[in-house]
N, C-alpha and C. Protein backbone atom coordinates (compact mmCIF):
# COMPACT_ATOMS: atom_id res chain seq x y z
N UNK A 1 34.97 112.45 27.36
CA UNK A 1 35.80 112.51 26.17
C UNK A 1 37.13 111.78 26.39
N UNK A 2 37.74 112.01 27.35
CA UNK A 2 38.96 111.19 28.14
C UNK A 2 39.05 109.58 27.58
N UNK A 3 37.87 109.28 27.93
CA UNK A 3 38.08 107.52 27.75
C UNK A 3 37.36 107.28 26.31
N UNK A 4 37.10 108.02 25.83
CA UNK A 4 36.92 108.29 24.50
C UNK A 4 38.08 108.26 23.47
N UNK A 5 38.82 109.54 23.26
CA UNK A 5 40.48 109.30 23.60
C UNK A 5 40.81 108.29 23.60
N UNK A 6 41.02 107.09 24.55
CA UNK A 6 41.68 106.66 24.62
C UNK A 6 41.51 105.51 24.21
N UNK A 7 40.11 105.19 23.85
CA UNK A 7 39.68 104.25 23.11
C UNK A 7 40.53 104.52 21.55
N UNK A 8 39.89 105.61 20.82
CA UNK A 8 40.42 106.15 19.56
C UNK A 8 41.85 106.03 19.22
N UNK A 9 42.58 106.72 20.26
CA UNK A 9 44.31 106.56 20.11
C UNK A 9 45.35 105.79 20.52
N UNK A 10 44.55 104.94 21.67
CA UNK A 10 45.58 104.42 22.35
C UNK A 10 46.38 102.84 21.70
N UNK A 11 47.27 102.61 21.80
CA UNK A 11 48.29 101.37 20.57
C UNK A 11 47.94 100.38 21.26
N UNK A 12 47.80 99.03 21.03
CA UNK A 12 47.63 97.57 21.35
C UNK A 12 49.02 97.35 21.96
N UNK A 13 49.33 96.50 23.24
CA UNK A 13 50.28 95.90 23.62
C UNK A 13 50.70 94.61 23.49
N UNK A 14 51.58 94.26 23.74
CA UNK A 14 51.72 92.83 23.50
C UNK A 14 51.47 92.21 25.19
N UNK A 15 52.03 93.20 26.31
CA UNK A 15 51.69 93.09 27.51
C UNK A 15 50.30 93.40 28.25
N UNK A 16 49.27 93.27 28.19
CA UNK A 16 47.92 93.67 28.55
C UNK A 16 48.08 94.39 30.00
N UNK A 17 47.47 95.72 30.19
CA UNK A 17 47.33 96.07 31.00
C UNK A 17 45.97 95.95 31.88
N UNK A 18 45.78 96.79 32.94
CA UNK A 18 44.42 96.61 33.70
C UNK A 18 43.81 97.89 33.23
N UNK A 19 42.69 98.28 32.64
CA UNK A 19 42.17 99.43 32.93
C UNK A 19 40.40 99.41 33.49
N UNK A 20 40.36 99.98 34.05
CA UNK A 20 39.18 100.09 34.53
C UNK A 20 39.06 101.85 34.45
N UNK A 21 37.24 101.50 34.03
CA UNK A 21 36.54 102.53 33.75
C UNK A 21 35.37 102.46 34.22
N UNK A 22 34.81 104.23 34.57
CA UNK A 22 33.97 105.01 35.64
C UNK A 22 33.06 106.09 34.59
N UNK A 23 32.17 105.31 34.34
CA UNK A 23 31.37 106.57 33.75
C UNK A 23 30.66 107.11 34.50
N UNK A 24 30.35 107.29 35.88
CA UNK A 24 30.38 108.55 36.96
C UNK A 24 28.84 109.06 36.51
N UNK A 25 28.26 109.51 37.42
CA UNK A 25 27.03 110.51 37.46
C UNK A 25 26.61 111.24 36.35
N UNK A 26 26.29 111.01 35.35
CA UNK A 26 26.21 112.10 33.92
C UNK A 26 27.44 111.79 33.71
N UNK A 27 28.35 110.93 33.82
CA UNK A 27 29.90 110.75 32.58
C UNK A 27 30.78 111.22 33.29
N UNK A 28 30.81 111.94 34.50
CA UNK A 28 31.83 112.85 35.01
C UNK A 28 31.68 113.24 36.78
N UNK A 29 31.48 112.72 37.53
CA UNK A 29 31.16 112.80 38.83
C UNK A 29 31.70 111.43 39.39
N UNK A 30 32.95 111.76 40.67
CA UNK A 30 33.14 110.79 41.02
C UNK A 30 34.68 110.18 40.45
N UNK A 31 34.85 110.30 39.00
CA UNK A 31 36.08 109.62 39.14
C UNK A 31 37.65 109.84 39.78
N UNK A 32 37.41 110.94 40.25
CA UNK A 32 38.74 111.15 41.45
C UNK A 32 39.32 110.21 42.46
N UNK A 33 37.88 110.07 43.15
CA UNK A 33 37.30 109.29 44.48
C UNK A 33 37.57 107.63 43.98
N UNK A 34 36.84 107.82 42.61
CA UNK A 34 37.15 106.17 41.98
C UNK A 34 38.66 106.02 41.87
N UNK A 35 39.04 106.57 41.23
CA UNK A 35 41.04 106.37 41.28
C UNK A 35 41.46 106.24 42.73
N UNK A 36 41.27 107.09 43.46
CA UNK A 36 41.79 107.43 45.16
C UNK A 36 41.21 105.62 45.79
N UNK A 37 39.95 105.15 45.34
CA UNK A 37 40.07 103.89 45.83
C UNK A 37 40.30 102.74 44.82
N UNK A 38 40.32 102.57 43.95
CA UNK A 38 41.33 101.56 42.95
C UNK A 38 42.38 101.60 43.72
N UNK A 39 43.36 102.64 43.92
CA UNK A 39 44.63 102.98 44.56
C UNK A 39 44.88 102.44 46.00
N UNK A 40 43.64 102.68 46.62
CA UNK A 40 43.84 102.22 48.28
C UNK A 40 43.52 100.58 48.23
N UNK A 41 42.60 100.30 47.15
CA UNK A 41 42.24 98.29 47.28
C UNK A 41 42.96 97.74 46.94
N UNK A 42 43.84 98.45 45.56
CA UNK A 42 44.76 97.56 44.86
C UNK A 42 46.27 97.48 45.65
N UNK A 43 46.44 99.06 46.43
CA UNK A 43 47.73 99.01 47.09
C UNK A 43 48.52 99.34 45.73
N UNK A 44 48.58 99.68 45.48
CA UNK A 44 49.52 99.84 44.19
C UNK A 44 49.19 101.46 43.29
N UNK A 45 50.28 102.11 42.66
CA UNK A 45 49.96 102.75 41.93
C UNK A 45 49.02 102.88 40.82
N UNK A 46 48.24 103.71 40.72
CA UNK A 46 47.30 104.14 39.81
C UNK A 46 47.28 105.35 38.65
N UNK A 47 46.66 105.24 37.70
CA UNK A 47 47.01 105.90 36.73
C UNK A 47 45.30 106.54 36.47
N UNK A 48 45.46 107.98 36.63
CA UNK A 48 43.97 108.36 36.32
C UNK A 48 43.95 109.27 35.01
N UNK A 49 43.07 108.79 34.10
CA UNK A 49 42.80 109.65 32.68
C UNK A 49 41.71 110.12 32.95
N UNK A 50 41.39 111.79 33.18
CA UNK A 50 40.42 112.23 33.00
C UNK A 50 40.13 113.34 32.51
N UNK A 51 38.94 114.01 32.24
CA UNK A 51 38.78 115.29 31.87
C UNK A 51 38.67 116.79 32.35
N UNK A 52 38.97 117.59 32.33
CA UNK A 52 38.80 118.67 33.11
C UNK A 52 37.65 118.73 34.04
N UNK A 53 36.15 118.72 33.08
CA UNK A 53 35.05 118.89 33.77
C UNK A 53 34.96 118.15 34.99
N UNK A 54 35.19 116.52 34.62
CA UNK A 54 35.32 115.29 35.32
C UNK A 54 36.44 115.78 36.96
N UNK A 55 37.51 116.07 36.82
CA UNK A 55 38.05 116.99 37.44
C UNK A 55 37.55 117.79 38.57
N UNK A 56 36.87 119.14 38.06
CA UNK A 56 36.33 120.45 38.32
C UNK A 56 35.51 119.95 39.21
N UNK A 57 34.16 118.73 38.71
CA UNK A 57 33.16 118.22 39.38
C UNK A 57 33.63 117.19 40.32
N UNK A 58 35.03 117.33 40.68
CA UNK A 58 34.86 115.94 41.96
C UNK A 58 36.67 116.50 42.78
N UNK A 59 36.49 117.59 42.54
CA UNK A 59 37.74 118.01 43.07
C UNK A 59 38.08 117.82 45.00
N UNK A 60 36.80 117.90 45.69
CA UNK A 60 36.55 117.13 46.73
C UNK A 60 37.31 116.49 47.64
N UNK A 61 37.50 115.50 46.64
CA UNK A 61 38.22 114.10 46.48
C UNK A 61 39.37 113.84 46.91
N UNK A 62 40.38 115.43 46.45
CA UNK A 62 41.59 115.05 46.66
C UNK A 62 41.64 114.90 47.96
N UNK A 63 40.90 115.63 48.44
CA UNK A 63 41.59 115.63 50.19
C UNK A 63 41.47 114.35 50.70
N UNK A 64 41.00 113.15 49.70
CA UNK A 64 41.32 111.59 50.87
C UNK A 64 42.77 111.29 50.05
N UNK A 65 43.15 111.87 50.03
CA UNK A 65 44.31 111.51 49.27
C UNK A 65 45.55 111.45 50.54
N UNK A 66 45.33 111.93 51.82
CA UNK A 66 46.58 111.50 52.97
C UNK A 66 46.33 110.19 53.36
N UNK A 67 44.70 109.72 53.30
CA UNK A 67 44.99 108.09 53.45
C UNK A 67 45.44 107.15 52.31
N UNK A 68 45.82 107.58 51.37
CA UNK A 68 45.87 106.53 50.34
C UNK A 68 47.50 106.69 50.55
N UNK A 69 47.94 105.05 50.69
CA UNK A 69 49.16 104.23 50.80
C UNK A 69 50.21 104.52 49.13
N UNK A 70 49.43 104.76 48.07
CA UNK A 70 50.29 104.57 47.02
C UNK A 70 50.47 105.78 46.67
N UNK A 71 51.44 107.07 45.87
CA UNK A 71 51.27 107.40 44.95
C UNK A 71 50.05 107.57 43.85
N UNK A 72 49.06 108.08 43.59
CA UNK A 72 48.78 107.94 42.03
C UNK A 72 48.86 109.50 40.89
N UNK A 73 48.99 109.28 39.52
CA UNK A 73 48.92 109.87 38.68
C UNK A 73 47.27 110.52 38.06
N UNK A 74 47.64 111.10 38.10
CA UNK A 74 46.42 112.22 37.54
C UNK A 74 46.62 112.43 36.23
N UNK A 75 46.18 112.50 35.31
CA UNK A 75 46.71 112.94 33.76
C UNK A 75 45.19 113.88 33.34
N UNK A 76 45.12 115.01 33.12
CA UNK A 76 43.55 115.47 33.11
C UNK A 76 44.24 116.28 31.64
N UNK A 77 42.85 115.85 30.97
CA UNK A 77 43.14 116.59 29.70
C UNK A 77 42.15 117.78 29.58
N UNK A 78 42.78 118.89 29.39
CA UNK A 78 42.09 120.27 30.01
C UNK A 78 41.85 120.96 28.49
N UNK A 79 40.39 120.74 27.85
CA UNK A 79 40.04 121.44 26.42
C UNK A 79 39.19 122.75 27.09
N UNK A 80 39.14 122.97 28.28
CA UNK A 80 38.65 124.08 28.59
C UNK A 80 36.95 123.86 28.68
N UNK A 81 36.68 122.73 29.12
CA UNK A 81 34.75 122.73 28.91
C UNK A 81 34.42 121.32 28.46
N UNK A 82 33.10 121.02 28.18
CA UNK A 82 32.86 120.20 27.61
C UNK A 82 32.86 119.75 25.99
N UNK A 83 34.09 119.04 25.54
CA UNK A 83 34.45 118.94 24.49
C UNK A 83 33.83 117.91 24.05
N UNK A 84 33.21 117.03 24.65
CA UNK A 84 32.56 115.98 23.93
C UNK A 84 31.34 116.06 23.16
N UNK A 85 30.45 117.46 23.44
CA UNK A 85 29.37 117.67 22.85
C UNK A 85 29.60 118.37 21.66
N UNK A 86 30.98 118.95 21.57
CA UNK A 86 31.39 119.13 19.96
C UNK A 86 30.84 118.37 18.93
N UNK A 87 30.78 116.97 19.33
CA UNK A 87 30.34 116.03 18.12
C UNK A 87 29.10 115.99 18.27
N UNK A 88 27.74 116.83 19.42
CA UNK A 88 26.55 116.68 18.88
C UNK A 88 25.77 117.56 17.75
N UNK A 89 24.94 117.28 17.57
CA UNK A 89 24.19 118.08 16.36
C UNK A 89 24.25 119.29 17.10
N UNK A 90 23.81 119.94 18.37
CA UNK A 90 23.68 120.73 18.81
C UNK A 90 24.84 121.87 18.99
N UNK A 91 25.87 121.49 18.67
CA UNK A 91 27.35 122.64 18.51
C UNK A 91 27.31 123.28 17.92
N UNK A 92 26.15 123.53 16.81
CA UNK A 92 25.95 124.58 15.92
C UNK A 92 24.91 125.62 16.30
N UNK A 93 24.53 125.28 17.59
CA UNK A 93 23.58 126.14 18.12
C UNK A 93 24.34 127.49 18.49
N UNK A 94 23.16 128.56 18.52
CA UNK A 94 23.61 129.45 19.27
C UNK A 94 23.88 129.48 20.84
N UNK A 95 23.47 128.45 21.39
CA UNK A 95 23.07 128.17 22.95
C UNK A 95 24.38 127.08 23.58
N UNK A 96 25.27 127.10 22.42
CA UNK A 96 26.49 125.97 22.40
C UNK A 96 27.31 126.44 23.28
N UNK A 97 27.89 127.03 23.17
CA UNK A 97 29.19 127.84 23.80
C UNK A 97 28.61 127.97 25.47
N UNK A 98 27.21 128.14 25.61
CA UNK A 98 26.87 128.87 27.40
C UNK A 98 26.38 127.27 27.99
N UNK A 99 25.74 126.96 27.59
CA UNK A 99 24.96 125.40 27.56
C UNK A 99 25.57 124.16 27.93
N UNK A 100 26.46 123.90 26.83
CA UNK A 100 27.43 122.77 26.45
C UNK A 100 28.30 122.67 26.74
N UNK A 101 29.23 123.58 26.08
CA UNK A 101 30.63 124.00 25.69
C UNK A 101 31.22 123.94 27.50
N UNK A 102 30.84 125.04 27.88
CA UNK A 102 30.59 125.79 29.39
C UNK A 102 32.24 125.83 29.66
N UNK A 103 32.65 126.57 28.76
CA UNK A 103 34.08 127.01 29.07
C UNK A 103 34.60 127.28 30.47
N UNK A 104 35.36 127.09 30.97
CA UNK A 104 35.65 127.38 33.16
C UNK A 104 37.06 128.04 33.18
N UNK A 105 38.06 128.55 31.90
CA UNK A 105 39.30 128.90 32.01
C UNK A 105 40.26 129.12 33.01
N UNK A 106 39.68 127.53 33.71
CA UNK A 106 41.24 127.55 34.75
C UNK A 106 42.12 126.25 34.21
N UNK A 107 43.06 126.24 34.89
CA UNK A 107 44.25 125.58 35.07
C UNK A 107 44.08 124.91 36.47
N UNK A 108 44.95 123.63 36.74
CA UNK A 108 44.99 122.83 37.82
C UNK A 108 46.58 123.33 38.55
N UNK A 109 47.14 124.13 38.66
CA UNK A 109 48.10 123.88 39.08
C UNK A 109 47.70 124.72 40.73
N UNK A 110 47.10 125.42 40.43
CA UNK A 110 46.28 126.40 41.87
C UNK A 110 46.04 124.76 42.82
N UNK A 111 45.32 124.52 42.25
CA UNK A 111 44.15 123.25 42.70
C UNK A 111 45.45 122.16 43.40
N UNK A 112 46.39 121.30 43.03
CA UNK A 112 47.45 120.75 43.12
C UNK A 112 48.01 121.53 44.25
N UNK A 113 48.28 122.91 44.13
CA UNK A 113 49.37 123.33 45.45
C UNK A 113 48.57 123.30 46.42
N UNK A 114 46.69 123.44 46.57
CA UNK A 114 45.71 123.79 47.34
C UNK A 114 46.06 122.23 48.22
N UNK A 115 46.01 121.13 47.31
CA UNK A 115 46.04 119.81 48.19
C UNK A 115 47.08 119.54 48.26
N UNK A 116 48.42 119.89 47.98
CA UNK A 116 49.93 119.30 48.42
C UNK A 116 50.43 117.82 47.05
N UNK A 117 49.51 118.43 46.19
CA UNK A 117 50.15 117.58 44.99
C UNK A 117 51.10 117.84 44.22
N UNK A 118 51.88 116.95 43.69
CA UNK A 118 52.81 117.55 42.65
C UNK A 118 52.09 118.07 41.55
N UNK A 119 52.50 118.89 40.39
CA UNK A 119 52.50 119.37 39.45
C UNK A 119 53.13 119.69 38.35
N UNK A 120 52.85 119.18 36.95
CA UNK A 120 53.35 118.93 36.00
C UNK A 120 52.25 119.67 34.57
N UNK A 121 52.93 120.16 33.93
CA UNK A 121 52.11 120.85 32.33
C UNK A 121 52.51 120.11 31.69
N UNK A 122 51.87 119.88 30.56
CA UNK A 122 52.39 118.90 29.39
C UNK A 122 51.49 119.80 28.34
N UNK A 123 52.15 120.05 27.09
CA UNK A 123 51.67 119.74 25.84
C UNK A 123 51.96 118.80 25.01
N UNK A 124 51.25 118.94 23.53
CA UNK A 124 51.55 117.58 23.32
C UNK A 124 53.47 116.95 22.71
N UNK A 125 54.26 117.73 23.19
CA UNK A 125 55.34 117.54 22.40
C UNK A 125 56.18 117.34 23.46
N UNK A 126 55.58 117.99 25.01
CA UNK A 126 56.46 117.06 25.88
C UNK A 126 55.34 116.19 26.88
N UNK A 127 54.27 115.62 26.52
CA UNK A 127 54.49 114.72 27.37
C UNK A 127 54.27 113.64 28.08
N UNK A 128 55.17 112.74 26.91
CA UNK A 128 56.29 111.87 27.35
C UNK A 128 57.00 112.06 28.68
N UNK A 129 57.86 112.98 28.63
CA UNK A 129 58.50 113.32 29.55
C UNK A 129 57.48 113.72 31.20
N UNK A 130 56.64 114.12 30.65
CA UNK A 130 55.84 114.67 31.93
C UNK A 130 55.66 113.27 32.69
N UNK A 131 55.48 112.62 31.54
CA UNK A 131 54.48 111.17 32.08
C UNK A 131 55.26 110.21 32.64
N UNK A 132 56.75 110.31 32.30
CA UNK A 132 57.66 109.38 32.67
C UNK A 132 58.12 109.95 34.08
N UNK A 133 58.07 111.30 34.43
CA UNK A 133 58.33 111.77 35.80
C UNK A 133 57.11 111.80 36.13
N UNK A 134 55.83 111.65 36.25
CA UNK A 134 55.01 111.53 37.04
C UNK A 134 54.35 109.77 37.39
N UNK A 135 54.84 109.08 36.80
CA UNK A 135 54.63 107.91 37.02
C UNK A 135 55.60 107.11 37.53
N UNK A 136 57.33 107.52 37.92
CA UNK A 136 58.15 107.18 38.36
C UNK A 136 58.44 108.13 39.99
N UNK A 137 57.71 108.97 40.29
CA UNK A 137 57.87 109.92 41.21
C UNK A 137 57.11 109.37 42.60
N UNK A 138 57.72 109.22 43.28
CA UNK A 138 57.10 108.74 44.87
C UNK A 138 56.04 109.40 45.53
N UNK A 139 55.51 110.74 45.03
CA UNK A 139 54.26 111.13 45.29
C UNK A 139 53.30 111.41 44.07
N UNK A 140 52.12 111.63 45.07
CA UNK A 140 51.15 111.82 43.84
C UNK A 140 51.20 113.01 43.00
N UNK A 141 50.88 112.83 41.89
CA UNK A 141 50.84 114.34 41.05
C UNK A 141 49.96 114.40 39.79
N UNK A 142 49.41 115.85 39.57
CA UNK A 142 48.81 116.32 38.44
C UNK A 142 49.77 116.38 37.25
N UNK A 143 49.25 115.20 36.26
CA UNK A 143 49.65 116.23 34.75
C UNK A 143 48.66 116.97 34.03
N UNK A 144 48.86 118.59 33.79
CA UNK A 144 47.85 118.99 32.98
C UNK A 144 48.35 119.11 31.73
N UNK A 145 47.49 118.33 30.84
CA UNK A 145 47.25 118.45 29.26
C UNK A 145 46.35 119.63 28.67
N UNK A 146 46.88 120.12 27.92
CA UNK A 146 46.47 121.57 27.23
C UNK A 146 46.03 120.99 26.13
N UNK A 147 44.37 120.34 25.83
CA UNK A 147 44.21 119.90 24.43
C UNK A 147 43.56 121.11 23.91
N UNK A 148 43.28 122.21 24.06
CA UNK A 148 42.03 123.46 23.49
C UNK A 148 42.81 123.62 22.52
């Protein structure tokens, strides 16, 4: 749903950026590991958009995060489950919510102190601000987005 998002909302620049995208094992496996090495080839800061599940399923990951040379940003947008199957026919099932949905009601900030990351909350009214201190900040860090 993440790069979904960001297809849908994100504004045209006049400056083109780089983005590269990981549709991962079933959509969601792996892109941690993929950011953690974008980050170590490119040498440079990285910017990761992902989803909770995407997240949850590759949490792993962080721990190569003492070899990586740069900083990177985490931005995980946390709807609590799989929000992308909202838009299938099947959300009207009774089998939606245990199946699909598969609600996990945590938060990343546990997860962040577990690996020595920074940590940042954002809703949607601050963050701007989250994003401008986590992308200007000399270590790596979680922003969690509260979209539910």
């Amino acid at each position: 749903l993440a790069i979904r998002m960001m297809n849908r909302y994100a504004k045209k620049k006049e400056t083109p950026i780089r983005v590269l995208a990981n549709r991962g094992a079933s959509g969601i496996d792996g892109l941690i590991a993929t950011a953690i090495g974008t980050a170590v080839g490119k040498k440079q800061r990285c910017i990761a958009l992902l989803g909770d599940l995407s997240a949850l399923h590759d949490l792993n990951s962080f721990s190569l995060l003492p070899e990586c040379p740069v900083p990177i940003t985490f931005i995980i947008l946390n709807n609590n489950g799989g929000g992308i199957f909202s838009e299938l026919p099947i959300a009207t099932s009774e089998h939606f919510i245990r199946y699909f949905k598969t609600p996990h009601g945590y938060t990343f900030k546990h997860i962040a102190k577990q690996f020595n990351i920074d940590y940042l909350s954002a809703e949607e009214n601050t963050f701007s601000k989250a994003f401008c201190t986590g992308i200007t900040s000399p270590k790596t860090c979680i922003i969690e987005v509260n979209i539910s």
